[in-house]
Protein backbone atom coordinates (compact mmCIF):
# COMPACT_ATOMS: atom_id res chain seq x y z
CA UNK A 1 94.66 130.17 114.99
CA UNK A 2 93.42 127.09 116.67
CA UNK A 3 92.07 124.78 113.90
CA UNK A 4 89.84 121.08 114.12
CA UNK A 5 92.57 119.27 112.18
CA UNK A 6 95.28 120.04 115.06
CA UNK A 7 93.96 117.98 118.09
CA UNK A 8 92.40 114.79 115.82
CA UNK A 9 96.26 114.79 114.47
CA UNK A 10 97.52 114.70 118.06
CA UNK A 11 94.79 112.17 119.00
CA UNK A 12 95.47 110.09 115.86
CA UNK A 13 99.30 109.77 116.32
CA UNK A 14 98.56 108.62 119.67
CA UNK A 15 96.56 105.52 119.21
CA UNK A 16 99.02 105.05 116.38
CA UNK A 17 101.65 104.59 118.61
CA UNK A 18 99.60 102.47 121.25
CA UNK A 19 98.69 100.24 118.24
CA UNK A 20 102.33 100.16 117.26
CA UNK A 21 103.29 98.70 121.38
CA UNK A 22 100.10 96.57 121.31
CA UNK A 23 101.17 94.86 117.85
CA UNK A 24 104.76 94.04 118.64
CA UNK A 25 102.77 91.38 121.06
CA UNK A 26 102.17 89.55 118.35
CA UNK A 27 105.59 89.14 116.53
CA UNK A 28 106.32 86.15 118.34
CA UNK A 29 102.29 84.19 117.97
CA UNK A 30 102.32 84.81 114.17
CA UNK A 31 104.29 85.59 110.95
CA UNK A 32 104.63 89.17 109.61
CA UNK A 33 101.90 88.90 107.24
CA UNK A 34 99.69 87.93 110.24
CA UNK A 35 100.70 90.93 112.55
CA UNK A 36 100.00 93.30 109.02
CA UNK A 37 96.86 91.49 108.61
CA UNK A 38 95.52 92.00 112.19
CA UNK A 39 95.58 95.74 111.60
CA UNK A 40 92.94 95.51 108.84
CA UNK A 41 91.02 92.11 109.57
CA UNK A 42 90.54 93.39 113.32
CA UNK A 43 89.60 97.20 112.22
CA UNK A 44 87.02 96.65 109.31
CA UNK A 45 84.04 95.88 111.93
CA UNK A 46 84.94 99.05 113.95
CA UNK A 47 85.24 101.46 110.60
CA UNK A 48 81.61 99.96 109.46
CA UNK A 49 80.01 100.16 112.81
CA UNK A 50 81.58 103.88 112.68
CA UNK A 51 79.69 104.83 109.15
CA UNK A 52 76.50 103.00 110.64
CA UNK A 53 76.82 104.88 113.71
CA UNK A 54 77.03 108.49 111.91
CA UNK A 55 74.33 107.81 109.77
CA UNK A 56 71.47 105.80 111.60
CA UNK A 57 72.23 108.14 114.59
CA UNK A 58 73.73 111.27 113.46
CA UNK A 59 72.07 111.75 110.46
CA UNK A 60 74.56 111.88 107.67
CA UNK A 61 73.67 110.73 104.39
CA UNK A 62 75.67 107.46 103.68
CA UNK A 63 77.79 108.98 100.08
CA UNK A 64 77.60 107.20 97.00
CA UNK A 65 80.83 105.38 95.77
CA UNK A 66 81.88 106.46 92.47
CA UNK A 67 84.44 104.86 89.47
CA UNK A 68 87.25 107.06 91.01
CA UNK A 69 86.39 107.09 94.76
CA UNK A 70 87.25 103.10 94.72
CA UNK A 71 89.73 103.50 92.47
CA UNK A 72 91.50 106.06 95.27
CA UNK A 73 90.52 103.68 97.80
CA UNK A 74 92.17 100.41 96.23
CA UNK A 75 95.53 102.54 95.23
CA UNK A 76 95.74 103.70 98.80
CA UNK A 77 94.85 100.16 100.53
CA UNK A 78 97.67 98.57 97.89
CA UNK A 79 100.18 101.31 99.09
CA UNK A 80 99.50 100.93 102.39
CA UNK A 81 100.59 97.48 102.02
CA UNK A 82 103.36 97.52 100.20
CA UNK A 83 104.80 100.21 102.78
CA UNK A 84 104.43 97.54 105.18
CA UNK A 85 106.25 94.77 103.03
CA UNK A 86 109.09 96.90 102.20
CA UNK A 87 109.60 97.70 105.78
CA UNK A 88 109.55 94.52 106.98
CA UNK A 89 111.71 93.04 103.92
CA UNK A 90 113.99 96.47 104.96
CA UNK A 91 114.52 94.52 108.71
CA UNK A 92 116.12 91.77 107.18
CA UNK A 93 119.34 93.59 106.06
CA UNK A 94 122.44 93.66 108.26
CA UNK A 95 122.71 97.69 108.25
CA UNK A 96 118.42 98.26 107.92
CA UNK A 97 118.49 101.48 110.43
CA UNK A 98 120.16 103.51 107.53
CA UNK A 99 116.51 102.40 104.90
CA UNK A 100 114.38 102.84 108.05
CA UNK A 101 115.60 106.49 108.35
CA UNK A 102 115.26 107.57 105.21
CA UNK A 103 111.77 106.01 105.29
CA UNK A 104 110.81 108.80 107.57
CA UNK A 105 111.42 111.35 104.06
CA UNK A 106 107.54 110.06 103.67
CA UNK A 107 106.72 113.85 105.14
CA UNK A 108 108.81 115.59 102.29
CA UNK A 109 107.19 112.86 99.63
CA UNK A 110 103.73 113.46 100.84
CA UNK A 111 104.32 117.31 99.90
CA UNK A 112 105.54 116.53 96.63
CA UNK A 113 103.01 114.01 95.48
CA UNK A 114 100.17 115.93 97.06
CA UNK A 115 101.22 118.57 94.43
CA UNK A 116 101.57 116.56 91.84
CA UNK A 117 98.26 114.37 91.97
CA UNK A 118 96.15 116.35 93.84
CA UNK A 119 97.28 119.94 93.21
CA UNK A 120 97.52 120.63 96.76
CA UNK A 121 99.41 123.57 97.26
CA UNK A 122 102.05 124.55 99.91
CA UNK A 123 102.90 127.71 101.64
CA UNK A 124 106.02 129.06 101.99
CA UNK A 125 105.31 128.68 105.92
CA UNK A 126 104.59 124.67 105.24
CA UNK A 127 107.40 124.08 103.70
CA UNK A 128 109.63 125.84 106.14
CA UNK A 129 107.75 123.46 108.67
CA UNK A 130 107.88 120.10 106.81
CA UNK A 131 111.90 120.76 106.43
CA UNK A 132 112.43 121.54 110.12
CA UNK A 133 110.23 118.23 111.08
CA UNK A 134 112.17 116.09 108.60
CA UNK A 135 115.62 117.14 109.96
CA UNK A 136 113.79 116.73 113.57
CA UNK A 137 112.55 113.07 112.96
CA UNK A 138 116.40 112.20 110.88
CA UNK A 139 118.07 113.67 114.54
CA UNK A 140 116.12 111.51 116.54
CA UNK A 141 116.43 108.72 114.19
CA UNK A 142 120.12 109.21 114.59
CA UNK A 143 120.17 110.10 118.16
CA UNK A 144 119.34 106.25 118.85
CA UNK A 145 121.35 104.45 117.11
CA UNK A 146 124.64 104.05 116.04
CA UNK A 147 124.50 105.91 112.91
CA UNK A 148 126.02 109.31 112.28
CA UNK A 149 125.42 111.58 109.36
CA UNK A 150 128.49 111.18 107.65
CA UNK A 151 127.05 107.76 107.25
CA UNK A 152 123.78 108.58 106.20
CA UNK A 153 125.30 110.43 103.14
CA UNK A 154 127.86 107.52 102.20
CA UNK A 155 124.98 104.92 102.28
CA UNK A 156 122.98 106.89 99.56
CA UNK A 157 123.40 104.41 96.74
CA UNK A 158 123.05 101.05 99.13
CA UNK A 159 119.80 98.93 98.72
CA UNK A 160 118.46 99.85 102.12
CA UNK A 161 118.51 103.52 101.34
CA UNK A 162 116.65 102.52 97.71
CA UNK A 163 114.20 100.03 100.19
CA UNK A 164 113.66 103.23 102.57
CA UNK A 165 113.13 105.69 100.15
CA UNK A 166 110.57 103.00 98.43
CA UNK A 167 108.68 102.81 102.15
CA UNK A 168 107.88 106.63 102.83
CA UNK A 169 106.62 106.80 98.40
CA UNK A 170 104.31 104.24 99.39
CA UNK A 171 103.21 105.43 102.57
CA UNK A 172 103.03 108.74 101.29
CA UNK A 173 101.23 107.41 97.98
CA UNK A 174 98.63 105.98 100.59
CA UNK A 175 98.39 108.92 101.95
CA UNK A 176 97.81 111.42 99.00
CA UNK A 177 95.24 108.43 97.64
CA UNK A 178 93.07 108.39 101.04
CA UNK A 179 92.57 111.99 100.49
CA UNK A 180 91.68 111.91 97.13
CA UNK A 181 89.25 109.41 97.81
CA UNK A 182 87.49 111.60 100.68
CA UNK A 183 87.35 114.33 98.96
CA UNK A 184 86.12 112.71 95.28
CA UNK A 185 82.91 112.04 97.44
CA UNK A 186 81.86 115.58 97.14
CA UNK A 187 79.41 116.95 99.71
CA UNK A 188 80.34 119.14 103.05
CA UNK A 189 80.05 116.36 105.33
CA UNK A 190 83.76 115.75 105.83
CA UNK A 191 83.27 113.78 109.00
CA UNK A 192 81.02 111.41 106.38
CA UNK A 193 82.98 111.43 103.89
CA UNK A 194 86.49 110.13 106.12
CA UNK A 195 85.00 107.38 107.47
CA UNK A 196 82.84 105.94 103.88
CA UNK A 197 87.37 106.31 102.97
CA UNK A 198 88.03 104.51 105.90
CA UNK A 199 85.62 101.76 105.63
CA UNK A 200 85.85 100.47 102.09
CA UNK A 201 89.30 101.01 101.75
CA UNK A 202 89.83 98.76 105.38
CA UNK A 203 87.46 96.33 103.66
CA UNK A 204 89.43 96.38 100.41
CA UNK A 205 92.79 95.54 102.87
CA UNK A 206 91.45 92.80 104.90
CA UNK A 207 90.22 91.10 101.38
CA UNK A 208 93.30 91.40 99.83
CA UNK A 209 95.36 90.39 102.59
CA UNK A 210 93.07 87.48 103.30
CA UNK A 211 93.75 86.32 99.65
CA UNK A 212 97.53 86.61 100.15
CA UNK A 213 97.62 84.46 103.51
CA UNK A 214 95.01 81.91 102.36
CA UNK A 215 97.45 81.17 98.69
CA UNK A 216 101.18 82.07 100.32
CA UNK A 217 100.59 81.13 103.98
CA UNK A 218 98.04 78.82 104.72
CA UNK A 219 96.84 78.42 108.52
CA UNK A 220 98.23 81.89 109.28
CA UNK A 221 94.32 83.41 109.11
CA UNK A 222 93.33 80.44 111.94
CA UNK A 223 96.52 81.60 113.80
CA UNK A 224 95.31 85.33 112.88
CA UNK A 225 91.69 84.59 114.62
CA UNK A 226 93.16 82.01 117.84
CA UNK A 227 95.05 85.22 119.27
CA UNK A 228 91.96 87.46 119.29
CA UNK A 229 92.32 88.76 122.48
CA UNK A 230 95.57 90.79 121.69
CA UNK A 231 94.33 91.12 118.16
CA UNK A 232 91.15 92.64 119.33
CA UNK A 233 93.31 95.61 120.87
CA UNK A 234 95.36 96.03 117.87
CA UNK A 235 92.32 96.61 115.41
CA UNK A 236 90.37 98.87 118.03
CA UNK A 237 93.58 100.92 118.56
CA UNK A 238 94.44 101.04 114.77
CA UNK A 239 90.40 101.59 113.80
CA UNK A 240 90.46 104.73 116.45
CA UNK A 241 93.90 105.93 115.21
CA UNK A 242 92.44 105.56 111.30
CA UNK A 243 89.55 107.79 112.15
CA UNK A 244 91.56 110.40 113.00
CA UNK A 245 94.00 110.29 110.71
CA UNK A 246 91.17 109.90 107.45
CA UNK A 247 89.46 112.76 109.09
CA UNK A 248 92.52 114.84 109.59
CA UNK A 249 93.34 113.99 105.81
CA UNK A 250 89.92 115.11 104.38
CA UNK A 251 89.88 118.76 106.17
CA UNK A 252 93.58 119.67 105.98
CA UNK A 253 96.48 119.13 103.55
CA UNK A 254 97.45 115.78 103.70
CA UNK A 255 101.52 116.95 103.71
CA UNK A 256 100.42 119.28 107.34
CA UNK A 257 98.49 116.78 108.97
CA UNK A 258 102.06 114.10 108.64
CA UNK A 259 104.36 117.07 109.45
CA UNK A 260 102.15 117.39 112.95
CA UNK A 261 101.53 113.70 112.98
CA UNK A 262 105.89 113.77 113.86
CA UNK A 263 104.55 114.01 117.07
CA UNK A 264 104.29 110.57 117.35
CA UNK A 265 107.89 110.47 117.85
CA UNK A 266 107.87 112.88 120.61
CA UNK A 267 105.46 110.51 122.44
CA UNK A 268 107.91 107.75 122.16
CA UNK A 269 111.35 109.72 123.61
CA UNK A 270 108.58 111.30 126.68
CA UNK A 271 107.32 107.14 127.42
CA UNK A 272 111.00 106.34 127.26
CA UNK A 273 111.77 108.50 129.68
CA UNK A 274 108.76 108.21 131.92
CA UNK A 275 108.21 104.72 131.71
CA UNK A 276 111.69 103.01 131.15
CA UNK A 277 113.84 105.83 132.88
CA UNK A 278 115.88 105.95 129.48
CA UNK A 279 118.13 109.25 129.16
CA UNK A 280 117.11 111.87 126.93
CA UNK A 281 120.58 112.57 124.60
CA UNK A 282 121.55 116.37 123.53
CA UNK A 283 120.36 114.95 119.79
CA UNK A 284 116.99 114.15 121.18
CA UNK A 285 116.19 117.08 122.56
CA UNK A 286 117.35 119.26 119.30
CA UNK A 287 115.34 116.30 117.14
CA UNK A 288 112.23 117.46 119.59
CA UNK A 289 113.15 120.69 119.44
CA UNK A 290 112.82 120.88 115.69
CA UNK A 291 109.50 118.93 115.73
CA UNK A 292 107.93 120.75 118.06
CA UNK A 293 109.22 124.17 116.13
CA UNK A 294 107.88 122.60 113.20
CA UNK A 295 104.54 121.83 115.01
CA UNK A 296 103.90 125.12 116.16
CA UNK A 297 104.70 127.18 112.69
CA UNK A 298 102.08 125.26 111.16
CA UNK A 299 99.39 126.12 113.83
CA UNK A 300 100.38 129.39 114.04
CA UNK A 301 100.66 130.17 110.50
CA UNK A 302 97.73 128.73 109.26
């Protein structure tokens, strides 16, 4: 059964991965507090604009922000952070690709803490789904590099596994948090009601993240506003990418709408191939294999 959330997942994991290529631009024209700052400080005009432009022209009442909906909005922003802190703290170790792939369990962690703080339920069909994605994204993960699985179990108990693990709680905390934010808002208007998420909590970001570069790194928010150009494309990418994902998050399930957003991953291995004429390994296709199994039990299921 074809439903809305399906395609503005597809479209969302797509602009997150051109956001992704457009960013790594700027890893060598500012620090990595500057690149994470970019994807907020650039974003914020677009996500305002956005709530401007659905109510002076389409005629949705602008919600009002309650105790809880900022509250949602400020956990999510912080979490969203942090993710991005631990993973680039998680590049500076020797042996990082062993944290990064188990930062991909966000999927599995979404599930559990949408459960847990949102009582968001999970059918026997999802679950079957989110498993066959999460071994899908670890086979691809391990399909390009040098890692094995034999050494995926025996680095359990290292720090980058502990780092990792912290990443996809985080992410997956931001997750559970944007959705609890949209839907605290109340009302039918769920197109509305993702982008009022969107904006404050972007808002809430490029504040807080301002704060930390004008006391830790000072000059890094002139450096920040110097390489617009590039910066410009980052925050319209990430702002287009946000929409869809916020919107995504306030129809469905936030745990379904990450399972599908895997997809991402399938873009990459197809504009490796296409682009860069890389080889596609036996371990990538079963990794894409799984994902797109996974992909099409939760369509089809429902």
């Amino acid at each position: 059964m074809f439903e809305l959330w399906v395609p503005i997942t597809i479209a969302a994991a797509f602009m997150q991965n051109l956001r992704s290529a457009l960013q790594k631009h700027l890893k060598s024209k500012l620090t990595d507090a500057g690149v994470t700052s970019v994807r907020f400080f650039y974003a914020w005009p677009f996500a305002v604009l956005y709530v401007w432009g659905l109510a002076q022209l389409g005629g949705f009442a602008v919600p009002d922000a309650n105790a809880g909906f900022l509250l949602y909005c400020l956990l999510g922003g912080v979490s969203q952070i942090v993710f991005t802190f631990l993973l680039v703290y998680l590049f500076s170790f020797r042996n990082f690709t062993v944290g990064t792939i188990y930062s991909k369990t966000e999927v599995a962690q979404v599930a559990v803490l949408g459960l847990v703080i949102l009582g968001d339920p999970l059918s026997l069909a999802a679950v079957l789904a989110i498993a066959l994605s999460l071994v899908g994204v670890v086979a691809l993960s391990v399909a390009r590099t040098r890692i094995t699985a034999a050494g995926l179990v025996a680095g359990l108990t290292g720090k980058p596994t502990l780092i990792g693990l912290a990443c996809g709680a985080f992410l997956g905390a931001s997750v559970v948090f944007y959705r609890g934010g949209a839907l605290s808002l109340g009302g039918q208007g769920f197109v509305m009601q993702a982008a009022f998420t969107l904006a404050v909590s972007v808002v809430m970001q490029t504040v807080i993240m301002g704060v930390y570069l004008r006391i830790r790194e000072p000059g890094q928010i002139t450096a920040v506003l110097k390489n617009w150009p590039a910066a410009l494309a980052v925050g319209v990418a990430g702002a287009l990418a946000s929409i869809g994902w916020f919107t995504a998050f306030t129809i469905q399930n936030a745990a379904y709408v990450r399972a599908l957003g895997q997809i991402e991953l399938v873009f990459t291995v197809i504009a490796s191939a296409l682009f860069f004429k890389e080889r596609t390994s036996a371990r990538e296709f079963l990794g894409i294999g799984l994902i797109v199994a996974a992909i099409l039990i939760l369509v089809l299921a429902g």
